[in-house]
PDB file of N, CA and C in Angstrom:
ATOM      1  N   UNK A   1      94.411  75.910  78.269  1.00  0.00           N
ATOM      2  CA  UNK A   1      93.339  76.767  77.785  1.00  0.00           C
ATOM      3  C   UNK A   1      92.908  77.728  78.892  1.00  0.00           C
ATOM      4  N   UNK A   2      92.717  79.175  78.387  1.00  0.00           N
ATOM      5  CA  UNK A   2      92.287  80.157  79.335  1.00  0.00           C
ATOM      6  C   UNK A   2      90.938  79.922  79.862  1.00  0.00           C
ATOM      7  N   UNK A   3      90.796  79.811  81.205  1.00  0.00           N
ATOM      8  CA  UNK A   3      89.288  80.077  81.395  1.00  0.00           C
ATOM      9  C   UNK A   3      89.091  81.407  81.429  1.00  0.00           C
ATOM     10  N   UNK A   4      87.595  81.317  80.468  1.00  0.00           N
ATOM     11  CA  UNK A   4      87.303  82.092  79.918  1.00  0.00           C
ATOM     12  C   UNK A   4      86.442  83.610  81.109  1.00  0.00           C
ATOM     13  N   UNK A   5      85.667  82.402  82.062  1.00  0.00           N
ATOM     14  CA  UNK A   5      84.694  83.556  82.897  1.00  0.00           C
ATOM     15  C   UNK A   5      85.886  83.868  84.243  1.00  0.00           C
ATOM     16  N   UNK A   6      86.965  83.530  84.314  1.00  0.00           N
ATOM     17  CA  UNK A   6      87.799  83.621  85.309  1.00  0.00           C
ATOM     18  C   UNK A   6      87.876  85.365  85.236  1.00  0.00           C
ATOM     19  N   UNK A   7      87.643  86.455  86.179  1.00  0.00           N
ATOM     20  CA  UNK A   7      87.852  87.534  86.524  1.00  0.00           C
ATOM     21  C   UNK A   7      88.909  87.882  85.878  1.00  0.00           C
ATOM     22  N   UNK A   8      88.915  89.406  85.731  1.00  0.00           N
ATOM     23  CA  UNK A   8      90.289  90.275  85.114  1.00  0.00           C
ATOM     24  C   UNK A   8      90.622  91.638  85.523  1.00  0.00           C
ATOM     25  N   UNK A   9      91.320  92.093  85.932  1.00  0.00           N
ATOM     26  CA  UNK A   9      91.756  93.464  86.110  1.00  0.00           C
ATOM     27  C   UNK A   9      90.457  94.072  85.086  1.00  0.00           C
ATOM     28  N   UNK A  10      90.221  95.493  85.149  1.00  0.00           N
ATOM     29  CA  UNK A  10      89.679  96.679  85.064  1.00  0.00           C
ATOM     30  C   UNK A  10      90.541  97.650  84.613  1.00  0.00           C
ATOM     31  N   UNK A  11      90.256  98.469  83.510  1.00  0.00           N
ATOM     32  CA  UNK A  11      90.346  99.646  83.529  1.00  0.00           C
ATOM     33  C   UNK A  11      90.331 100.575  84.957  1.00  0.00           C
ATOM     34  N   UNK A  12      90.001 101.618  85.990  1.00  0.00           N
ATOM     35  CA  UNK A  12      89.688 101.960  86.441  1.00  0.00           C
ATOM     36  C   UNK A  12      90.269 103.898  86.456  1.00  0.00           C
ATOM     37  N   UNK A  13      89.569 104.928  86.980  1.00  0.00           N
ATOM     38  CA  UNK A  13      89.519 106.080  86.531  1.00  0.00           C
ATOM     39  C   UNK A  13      90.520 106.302  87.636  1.00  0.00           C
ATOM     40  N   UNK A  14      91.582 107.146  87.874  1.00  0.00           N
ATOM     41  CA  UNK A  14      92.306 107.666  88.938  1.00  0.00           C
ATOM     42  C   UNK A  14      92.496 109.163  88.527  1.00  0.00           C
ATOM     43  N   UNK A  15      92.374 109.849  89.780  1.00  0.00           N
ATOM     44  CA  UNK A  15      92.226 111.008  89.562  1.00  0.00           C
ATOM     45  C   UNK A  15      93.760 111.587  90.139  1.00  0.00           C
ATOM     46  N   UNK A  16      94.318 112.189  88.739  1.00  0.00           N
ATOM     47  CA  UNK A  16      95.863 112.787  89.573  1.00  0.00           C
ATOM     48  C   UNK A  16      95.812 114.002  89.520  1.00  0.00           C
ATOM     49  N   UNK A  17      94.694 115.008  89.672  1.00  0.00           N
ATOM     50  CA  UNK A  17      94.955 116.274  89.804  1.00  0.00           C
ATOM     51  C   UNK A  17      93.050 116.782  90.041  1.00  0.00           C
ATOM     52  N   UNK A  18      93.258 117.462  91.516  1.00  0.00           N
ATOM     53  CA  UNK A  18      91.640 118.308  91.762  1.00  0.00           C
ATOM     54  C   UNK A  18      92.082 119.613  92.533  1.00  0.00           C
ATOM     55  N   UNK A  19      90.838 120.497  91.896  1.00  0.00           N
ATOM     56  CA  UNK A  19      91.023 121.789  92.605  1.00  0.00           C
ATOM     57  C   UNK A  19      90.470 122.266  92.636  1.00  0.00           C
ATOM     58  N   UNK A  20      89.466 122.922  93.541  1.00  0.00           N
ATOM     59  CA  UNK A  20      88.542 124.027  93.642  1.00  0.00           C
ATOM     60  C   UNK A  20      89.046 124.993  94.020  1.00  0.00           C
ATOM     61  N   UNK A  21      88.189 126.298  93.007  1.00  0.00           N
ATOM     62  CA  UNK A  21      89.426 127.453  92.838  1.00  0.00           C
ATOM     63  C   UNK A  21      88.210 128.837  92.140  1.00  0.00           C
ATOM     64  N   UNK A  22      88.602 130.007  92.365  1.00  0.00           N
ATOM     65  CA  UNK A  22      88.185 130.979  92.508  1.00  0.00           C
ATOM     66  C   UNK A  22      88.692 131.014  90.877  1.00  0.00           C
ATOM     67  N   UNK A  23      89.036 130.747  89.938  1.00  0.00           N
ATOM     68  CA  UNK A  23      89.731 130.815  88.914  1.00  0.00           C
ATOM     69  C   UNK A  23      89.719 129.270  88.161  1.00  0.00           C
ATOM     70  N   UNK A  24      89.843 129.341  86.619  1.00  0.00           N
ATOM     71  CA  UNK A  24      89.926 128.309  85.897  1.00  0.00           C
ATOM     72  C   UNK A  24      91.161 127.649  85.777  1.00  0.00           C
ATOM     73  N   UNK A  25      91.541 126.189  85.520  1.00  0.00           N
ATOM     74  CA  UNK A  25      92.898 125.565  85.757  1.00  0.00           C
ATOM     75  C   UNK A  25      93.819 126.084  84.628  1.00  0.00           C
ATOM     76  N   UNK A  26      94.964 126.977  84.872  1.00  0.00           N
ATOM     77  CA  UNK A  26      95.869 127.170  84.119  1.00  0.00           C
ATOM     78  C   UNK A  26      97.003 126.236  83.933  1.00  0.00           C
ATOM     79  N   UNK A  27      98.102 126.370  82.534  1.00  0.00           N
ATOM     80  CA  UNK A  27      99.170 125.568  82.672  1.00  0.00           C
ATOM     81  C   UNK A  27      99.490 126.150  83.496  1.00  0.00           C
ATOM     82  N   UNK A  28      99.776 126.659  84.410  1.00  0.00           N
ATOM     83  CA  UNK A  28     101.166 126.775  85.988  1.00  0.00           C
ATOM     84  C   UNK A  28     100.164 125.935  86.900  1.00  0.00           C
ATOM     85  N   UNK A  29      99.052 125.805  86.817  1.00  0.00           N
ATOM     86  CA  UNK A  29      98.559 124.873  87.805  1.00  0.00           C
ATOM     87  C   UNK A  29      99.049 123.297  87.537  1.00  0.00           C
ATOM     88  N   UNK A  30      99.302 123.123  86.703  1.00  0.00           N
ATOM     89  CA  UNK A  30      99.819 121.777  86.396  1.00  0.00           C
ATOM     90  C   UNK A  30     100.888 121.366  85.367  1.00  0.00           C
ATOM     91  N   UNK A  31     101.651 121.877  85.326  1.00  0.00           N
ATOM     92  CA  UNK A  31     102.692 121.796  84.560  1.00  0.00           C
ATOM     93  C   UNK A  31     103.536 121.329  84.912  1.00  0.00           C
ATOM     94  N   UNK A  32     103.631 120.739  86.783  1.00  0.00           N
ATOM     95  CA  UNK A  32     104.424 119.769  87.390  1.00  0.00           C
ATOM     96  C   UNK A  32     103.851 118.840  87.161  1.00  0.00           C
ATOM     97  N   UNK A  33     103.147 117.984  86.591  1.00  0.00           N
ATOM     98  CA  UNK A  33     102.051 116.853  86.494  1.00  0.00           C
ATOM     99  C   UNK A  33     102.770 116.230  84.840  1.00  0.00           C
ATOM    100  N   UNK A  34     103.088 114.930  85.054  1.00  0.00           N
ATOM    101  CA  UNK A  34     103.561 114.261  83.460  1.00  0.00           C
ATOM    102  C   UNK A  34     102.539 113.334  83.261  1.00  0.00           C
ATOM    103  N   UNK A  35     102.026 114.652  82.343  1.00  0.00           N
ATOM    104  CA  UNK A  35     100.516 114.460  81.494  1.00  0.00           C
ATOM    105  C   UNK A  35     100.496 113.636  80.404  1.00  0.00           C
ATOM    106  N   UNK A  36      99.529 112.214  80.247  1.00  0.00           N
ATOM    107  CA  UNK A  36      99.243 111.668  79.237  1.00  0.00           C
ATOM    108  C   UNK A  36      98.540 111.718  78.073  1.00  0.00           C
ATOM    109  N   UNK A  37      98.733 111.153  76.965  1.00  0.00           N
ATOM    110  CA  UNK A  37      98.082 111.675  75.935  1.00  0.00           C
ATOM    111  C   UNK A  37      96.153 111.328  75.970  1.00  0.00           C
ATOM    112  N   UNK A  38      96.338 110.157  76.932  1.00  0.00           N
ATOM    113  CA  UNK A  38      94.856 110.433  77.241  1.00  0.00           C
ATOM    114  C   UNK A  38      93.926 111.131  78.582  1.00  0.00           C
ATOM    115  N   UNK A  39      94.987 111.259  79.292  1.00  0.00           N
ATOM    116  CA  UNK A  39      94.460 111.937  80.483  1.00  0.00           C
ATOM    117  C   UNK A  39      93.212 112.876  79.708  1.00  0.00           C
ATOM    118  N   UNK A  40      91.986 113.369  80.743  1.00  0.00           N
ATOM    119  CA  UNK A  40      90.937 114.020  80.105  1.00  0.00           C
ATOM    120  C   UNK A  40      90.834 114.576  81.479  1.00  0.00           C
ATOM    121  N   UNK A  41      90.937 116.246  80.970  1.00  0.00           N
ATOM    122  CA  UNK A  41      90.688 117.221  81.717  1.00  0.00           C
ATOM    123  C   UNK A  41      89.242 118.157  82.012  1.00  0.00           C
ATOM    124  N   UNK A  42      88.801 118.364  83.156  1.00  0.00           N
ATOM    125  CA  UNK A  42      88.137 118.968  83.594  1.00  0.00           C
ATOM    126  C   UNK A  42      87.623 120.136  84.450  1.00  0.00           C
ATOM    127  N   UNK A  43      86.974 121.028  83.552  1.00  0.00           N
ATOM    128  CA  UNK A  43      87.099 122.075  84.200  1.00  0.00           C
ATOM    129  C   UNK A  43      85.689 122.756  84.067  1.00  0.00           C
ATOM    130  N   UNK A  44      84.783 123.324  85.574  1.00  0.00           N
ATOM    131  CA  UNK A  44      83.610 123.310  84.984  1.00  0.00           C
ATOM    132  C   UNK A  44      83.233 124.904  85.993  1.00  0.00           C
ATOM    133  N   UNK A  45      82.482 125.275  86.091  1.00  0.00           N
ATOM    134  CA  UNK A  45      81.687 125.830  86.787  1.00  0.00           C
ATOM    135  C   UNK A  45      80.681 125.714  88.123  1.00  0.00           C
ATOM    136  N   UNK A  46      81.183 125.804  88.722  1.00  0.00           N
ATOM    137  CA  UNK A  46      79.879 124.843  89.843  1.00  0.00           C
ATOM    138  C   UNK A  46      79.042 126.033  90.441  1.00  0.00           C
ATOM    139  N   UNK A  47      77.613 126.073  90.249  1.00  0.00           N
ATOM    140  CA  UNK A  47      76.750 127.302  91.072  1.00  0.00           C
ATOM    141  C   UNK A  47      76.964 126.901  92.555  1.00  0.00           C
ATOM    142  N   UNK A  48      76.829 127.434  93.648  1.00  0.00           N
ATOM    143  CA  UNK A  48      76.577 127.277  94.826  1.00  0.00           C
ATOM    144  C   UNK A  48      77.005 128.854  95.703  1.00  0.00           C
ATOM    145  N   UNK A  49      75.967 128.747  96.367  1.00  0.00           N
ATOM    146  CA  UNK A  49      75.835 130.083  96.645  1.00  0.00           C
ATOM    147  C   UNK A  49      76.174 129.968  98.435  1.00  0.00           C
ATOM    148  N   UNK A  50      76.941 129.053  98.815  1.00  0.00           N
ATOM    149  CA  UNK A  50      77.987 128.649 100.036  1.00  0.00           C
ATOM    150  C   UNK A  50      79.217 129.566  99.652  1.00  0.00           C
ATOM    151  N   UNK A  51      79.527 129.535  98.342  1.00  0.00           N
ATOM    152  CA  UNK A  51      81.184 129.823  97.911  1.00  0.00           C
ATOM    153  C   UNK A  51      80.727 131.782  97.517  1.00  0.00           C
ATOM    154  N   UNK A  52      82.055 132.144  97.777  1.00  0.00           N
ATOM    155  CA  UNK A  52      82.411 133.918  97.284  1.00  0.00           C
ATOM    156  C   UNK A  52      81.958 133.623  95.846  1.00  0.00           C
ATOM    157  N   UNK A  53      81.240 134.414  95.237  1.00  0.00           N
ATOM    158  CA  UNK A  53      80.801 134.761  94.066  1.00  0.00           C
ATOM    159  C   UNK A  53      79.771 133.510  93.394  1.00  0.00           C
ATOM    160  N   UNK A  54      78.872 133.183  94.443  1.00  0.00           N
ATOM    161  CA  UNK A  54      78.132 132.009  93.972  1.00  0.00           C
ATOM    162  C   UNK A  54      78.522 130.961  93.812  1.00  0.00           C
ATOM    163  N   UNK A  55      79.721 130.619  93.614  1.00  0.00           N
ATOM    164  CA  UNK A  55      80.026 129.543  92.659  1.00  0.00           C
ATOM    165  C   UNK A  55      81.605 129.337  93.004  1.00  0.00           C
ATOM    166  N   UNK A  56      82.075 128.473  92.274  1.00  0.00           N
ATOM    167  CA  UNK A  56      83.328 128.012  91.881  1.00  0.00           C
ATOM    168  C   UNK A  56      84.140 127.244  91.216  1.00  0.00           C
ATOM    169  N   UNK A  57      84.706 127.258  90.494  1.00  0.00           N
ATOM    170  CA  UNK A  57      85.079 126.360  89.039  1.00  0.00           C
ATOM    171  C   UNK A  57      86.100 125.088  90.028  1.00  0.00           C
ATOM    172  N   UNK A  58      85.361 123.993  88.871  1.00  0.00           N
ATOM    173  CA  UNK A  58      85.868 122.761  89.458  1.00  0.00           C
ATOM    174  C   UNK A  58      86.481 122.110  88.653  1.00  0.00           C
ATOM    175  N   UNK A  59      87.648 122.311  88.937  1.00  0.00           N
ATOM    176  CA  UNK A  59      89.186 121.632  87.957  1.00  0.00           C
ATOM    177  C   UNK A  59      89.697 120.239  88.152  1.00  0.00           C
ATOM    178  N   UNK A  60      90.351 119.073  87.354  1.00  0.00           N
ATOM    179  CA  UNK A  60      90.014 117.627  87.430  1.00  0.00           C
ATOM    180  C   UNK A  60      90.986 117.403  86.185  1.00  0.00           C
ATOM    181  N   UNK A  61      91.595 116.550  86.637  1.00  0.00           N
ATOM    182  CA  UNK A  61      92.044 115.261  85.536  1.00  0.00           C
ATOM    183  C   UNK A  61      92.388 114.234  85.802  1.00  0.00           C
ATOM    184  N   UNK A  62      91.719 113.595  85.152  1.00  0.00           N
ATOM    185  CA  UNK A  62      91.694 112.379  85.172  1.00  0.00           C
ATOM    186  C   UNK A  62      92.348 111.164  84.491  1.00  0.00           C
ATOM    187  N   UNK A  63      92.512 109.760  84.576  1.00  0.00           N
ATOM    188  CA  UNK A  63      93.780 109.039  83.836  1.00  0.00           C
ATOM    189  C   UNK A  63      93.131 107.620  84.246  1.00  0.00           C
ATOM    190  N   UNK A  64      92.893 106.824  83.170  1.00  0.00           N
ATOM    191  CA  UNK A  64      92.491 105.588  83.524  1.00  0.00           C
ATOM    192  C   UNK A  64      93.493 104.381  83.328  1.00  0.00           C
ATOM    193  N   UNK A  65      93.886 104.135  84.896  1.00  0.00           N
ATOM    194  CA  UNK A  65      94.973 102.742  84.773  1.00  0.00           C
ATOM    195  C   UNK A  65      94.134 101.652  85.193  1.00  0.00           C
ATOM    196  N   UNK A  66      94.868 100.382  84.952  1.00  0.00           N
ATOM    197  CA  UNK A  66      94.476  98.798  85.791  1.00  0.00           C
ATOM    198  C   UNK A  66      94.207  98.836  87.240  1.00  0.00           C
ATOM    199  N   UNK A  67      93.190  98.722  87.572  1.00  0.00           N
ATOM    200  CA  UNK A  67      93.327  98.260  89.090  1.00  0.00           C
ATOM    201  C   UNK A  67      93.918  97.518  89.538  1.00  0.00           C
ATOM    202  N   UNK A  68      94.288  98.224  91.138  1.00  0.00           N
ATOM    203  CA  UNK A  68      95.190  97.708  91.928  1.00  0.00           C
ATOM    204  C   UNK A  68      94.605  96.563  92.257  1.00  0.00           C
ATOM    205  N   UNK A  69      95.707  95.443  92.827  1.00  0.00           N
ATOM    206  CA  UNK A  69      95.092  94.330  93.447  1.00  0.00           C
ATOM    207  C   UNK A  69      93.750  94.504  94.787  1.00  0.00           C
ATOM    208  N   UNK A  70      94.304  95.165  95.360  1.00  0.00           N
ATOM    209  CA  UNK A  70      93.050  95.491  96.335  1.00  0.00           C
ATOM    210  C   UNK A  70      91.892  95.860  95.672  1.00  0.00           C
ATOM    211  N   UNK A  71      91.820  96.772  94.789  1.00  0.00           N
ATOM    212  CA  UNK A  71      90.757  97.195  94.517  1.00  0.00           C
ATOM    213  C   UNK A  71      89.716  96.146  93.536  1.00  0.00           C
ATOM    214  N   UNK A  72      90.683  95.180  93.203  1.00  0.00           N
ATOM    215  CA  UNK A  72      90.478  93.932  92.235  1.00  0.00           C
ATOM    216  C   UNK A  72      89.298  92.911  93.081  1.00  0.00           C
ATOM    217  N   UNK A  73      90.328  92.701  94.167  1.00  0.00           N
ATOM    218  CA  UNK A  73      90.144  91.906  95.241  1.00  0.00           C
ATOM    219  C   UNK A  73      88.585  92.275  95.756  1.00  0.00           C
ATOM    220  N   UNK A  74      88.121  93.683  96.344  1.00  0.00           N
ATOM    221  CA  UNK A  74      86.871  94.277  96.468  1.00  0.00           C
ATOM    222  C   UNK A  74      85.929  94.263  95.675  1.00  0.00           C
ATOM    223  N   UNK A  75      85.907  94.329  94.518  1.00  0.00           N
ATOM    224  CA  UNK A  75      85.226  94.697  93.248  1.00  0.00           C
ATOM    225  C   UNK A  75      84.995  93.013  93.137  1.00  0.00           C
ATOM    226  N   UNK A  76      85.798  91.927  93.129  1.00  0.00           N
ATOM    227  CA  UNK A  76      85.306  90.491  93.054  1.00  0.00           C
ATOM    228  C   UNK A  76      84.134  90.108  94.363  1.00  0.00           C
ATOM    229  N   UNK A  77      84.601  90.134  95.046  1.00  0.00           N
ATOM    230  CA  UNK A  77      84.214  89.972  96.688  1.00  0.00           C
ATOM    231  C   UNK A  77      82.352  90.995  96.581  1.00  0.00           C
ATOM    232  N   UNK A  78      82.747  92.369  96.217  1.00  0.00           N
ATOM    233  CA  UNK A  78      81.116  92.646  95.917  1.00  0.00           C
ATOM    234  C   UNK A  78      80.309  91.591  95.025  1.00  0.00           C
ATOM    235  N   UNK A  79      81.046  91.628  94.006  1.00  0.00           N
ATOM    236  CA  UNK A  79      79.995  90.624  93.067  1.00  0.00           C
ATOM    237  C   UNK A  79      79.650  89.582  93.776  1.00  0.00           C
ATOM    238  N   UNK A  80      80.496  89.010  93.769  1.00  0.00           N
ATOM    239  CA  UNK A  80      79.934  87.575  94.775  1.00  0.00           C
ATOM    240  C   UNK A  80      79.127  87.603  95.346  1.00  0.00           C
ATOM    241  N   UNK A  81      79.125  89.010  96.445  1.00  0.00           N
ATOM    242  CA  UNK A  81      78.289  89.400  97.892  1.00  0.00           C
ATOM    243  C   UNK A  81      76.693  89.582  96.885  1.00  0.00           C
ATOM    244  N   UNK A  82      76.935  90.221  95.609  1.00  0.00           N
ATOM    245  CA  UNK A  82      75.745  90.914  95.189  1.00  0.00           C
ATOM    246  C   UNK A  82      75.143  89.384  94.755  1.00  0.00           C
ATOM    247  N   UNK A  83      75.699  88.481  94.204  1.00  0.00           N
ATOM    248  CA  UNK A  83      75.024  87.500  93.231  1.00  0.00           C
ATOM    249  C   UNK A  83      74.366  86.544  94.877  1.00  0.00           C
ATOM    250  N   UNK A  84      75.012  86.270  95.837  1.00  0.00           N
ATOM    251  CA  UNK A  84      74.406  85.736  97.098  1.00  0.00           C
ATOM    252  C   UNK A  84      72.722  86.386  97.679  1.00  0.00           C
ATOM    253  N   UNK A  85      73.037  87.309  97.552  1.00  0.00           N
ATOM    254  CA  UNK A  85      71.773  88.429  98.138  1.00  0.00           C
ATOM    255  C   UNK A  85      70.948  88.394  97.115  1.00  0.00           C
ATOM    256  N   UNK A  86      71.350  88.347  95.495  1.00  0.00           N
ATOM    257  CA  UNK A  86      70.572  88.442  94.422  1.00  0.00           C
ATOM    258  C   UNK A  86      69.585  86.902  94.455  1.00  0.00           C
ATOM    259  N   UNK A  87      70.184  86.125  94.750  1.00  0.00           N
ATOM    260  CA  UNK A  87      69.897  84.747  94.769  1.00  0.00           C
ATOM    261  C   UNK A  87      68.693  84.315  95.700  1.00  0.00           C
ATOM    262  N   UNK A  88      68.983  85.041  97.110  1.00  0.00           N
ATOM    263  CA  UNK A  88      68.091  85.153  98.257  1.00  0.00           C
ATOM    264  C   UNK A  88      67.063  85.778  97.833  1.00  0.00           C
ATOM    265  N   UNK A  89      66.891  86.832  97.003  1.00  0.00           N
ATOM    266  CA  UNK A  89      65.731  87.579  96.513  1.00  0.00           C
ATOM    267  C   UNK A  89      64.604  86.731  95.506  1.00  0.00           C
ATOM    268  N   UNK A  90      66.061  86.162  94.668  1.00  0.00           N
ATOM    269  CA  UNK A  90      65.088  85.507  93.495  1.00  0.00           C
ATOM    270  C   UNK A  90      64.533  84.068  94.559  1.00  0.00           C
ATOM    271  N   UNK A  91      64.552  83.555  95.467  1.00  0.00           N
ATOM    272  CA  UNK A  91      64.147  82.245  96.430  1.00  0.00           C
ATOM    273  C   UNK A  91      62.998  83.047  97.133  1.00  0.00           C
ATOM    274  N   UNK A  92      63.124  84.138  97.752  1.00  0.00           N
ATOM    275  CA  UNK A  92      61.862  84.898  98.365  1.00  0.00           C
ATOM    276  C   UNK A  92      60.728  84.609  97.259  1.00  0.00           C
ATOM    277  N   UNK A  93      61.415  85.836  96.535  1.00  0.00           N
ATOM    278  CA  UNK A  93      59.931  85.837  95.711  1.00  0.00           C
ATOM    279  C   UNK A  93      59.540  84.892  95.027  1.00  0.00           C
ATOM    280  N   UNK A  94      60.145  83.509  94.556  1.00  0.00           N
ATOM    281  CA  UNK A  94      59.557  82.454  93.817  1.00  0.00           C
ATOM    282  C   UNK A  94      58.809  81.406  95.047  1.00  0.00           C
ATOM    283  N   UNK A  95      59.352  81.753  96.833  1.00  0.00           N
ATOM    284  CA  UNK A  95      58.468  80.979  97.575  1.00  0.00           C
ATOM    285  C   UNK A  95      56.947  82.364  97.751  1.00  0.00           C
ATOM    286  N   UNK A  96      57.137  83.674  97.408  1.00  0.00           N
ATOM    287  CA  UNK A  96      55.932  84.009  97.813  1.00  0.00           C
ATOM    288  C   UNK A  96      55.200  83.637  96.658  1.00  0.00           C
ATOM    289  N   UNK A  97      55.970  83.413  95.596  1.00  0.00           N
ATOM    290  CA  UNK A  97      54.222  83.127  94.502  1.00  0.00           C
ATOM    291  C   UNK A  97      54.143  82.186  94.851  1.00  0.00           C
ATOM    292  N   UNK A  98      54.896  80.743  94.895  1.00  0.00           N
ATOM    293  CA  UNK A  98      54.298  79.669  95.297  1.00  0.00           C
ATOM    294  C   UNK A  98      53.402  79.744  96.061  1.00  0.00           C
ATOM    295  N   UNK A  99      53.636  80.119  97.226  1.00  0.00           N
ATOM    296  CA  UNK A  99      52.525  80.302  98.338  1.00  0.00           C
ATOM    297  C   UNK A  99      51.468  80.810  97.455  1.00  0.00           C
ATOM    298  N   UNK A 100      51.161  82.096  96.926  1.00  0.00           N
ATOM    299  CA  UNK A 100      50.468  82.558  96.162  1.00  0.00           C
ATOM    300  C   UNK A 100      49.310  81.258  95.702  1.00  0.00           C
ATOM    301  N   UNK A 101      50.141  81.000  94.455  1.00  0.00           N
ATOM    302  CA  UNK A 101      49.398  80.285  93.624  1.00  0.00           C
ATOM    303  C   UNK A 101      48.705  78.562  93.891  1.00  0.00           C
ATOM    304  N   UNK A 102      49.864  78.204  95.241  1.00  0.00           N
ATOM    305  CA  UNK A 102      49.341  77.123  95.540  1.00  0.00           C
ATOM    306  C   UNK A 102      47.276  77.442  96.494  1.00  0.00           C
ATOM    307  N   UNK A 103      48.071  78.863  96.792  1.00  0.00           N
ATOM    308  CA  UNK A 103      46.725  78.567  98.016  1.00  0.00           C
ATOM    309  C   UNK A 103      45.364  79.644  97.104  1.00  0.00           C
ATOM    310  N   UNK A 104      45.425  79.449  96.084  1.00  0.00           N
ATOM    311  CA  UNK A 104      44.490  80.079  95.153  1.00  0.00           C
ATOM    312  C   UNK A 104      44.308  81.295  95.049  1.00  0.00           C
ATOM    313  N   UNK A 105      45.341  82.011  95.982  1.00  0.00           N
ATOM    314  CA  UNK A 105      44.985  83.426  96.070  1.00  0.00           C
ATOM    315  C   UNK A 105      44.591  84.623  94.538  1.00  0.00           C
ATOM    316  N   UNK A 106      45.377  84.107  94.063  1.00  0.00           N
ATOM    317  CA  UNK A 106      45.366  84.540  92.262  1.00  0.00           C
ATOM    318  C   UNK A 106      43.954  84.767  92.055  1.00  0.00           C
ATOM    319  N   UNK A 107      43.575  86.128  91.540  1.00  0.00           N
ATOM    320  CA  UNK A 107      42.530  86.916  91.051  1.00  0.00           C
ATOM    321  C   UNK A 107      42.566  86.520  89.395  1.00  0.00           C
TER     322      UNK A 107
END
Protein backbone atom coordinates (compact mmCIF):
# COMPACT_ATOMS: atom_id res chain seq x y z
CA UNK A 1 0.00 0.00 0.00
CA UNK A 2 1.13 3.55 -1.06
CA UNK A 3 1.83 5.85 1.67
CA UNK A 4 -0.24 8.24 1.20
CA UNK A 5 1.52 11.67 2.93
CA UNK A 6 4.96 10.36 1.55
CA UNK A 7 6.23 13.53 -0.71
CA UNK A 8 6.00 13.71 -4.63
CA UNK A 9 7.60 15.41 -7.44
CA UNK A 10 5.93 18.85 -8.51
CA UNK A 11 4.89 20.28 -11.42
CA UNK A 12 7.38 23.11 -11.60
CA UNK A 13 7.54 26.30 -14.20
CA UNK A 14 10.90 26.32 -16.38
CA UNK A 15 11.56 29.01 -18.36
CA UNK A 16 13.07 28.07 -22.00
CA UNK A 17 13.04 31.29 -23.64
CA UNK A 18 13.60 35.34 -22.13
CA UNK A 19 14.25 38.52 -23.77
CA UNK A 20 14.31 41.98 -23.26
CA UNK A 21 14.03 43.79 -26.40
CA UNK A 22 13.36 47.11 -28.01
CA UNK A 23 10.67 45.16 -30.08
CA UNK A 24 7.89 42.45 -29.49
CA UNK A 25 8.84 38.52 -29.71
CA UNK A 26 8.56 37.47 -33.31
CA UNK A 27 8.48 33.88 -34.93
CA UNK A 28 12.35 34.33 -36.03
CA UNK A 29 12.93 34.97 -32.43
CA UNK A 30 12.02 31.54 -31.66
CA UNK A 31 11.47 29.33 -34.20
CA UNK A 32 14.68 27.42 -33.12
CA UNK A 33 12.82 26.51 -29.86
CA UNK A 34 10.54 22.91 -30.11
CA UNK A 35 7.54 24.49 -28.80
CA UNK A 36 4.87 22.66 -26.79
CA UNK A 37 1.38 22.60 -27.06
CA UNK A 38 1.26 23.99 -23.64
CA UNK A 39 4.14 26.14 -23.35
CA UNK A 40 2.47 29.79 -22.48
CA UNK A 41 3.97 32.72 -23.93
CA UNK A 42 4.74 36.06 -22.78
CA UNK A 43 5.00 39.16 -23.96
CA UNK A 44 4.39 42.44 -22.18
CA UNK A 45 5.37 45.95 -21.99
CA UNK A 46 7.43 47.07 -19.15
CA UNK A 47 7.41 51.15 -18.29
CA UNK A 48 10.79 52.14 -16.97
CA UNK A 49 12.26 55.12 -17.77
CA UNK A 50 16.17 53.53 -17.20
CA UNK A 51 15.52 51.90 -20.81
CA UNK A 52 15.57 54.04 -24.56
CA UNK A 53 12.01 54.90 -25.05
CA UNK A 54 10.78 54.49 -21.45
CA UNK A 55 10.24 51.16 -21.50
CA UNK A 56 10.77 47.77 -22.95
CA UNK A 57 8.79 44.77 -23.93
CA UNK A 58 9.37 41.70 -21.93
CA UNK A 59 9.26 38.43 -23.89
CA UNK A 60 8.96 34.81 -21.95
CA UNK A 61 7.94 31.33 -22.34
CA UNK A 62 7.37 29.31 -20.30
CA UNK A 63 6.85 25.21 -19.90
CA UNK A 64 5.93 23.36 -16.83
CA UNK A 65 7.96 20.00 -16.21
CA UNK A 66 8.56 17.61 -12.93
CA UNK A 67 11.12 18.72 -10.75
CA UNK A 68 14.44 17.83 -10.75
CA UNK A 69 15.68 15.74 -7.95
CA UNK A 70 17.57 18.57 -6.44
CA UNK A 71 15.05 20.83 -6.60
CA UNK A 72 12.74 18.02 -4.95
CA UNK A 73 15.29 17.44 -2.43
CA UNK A 74 15.21 21.54 -1.41
CA UNK A 75 11.62 22.11 -1.60
CA UNK A 76 11.33 18.88 1.09
CA UNK A 77 14.22 20.04 3.32
CA UNK A 78 12.38 23.78 3.39
CA UNK A 79 9.25 22.29 4.60
CA UNK A 80 10.69 20.47 7.21
CA UNK A 81 12.97 23.60 8.09
CA UNK A 82 9.53 25.66 7.94
CA UNK A 83 7.33 23.10 10.09
CA UNK A 84 10.58 23.10 12.90
CA UNK A 85 10.59 26.99 13.21
CA UNK A 86 6.70 26.86 12.84
CA UNK A 87 6.63 24.61 15.87
CA UNK A 88 9.13 26.88 17.92
CA UNK A 89 6.68 29.74 17.35
CA UNK A 90 3.59 27.87 18.21
CA UNK A 91 5.80 26.73 21.95
CA UNK A 92 6.76 30.59 22.33
CA UNK A 93 3.60 31.86 22.17
CA UNK A 94 1.59 29.12 24.08
CA UNK A 95 4.57 29.60 26.99
CA UNK A 96 3.89 33.49 26.76
CA UNK A 97 0.14 33.11 27.46
CA UNK A 98 0.78 30.68 29.96
CA UNK A 99 2.90 32.98 31.69
CA UNK A 100 0.17 35.42 30.89
CA UNK A 101 -2.67 33.79 32.33
CA UNK A 102 -1.04 31.93 35.08
CA UNK A 103 0.26 35.23 36.67
CA UNK A 104 -3.20 37.06 36.27
CA UNK A 105 -2.05 39.46 33.99
CA UNK A 106 -5.36 39.14 31.79
CA UNK A 107 -7.51 42.39 31.74
Amino acid sequence: MENKKAPKKIQVEKQIYWGNNSKQMTWADIKHLELQDNDVTHSGWVDDDNFDYHGYWHNEITRMVEETDQQFEKRIAKIKQDDIWAKERRRESYLRLKEEFENGKVS
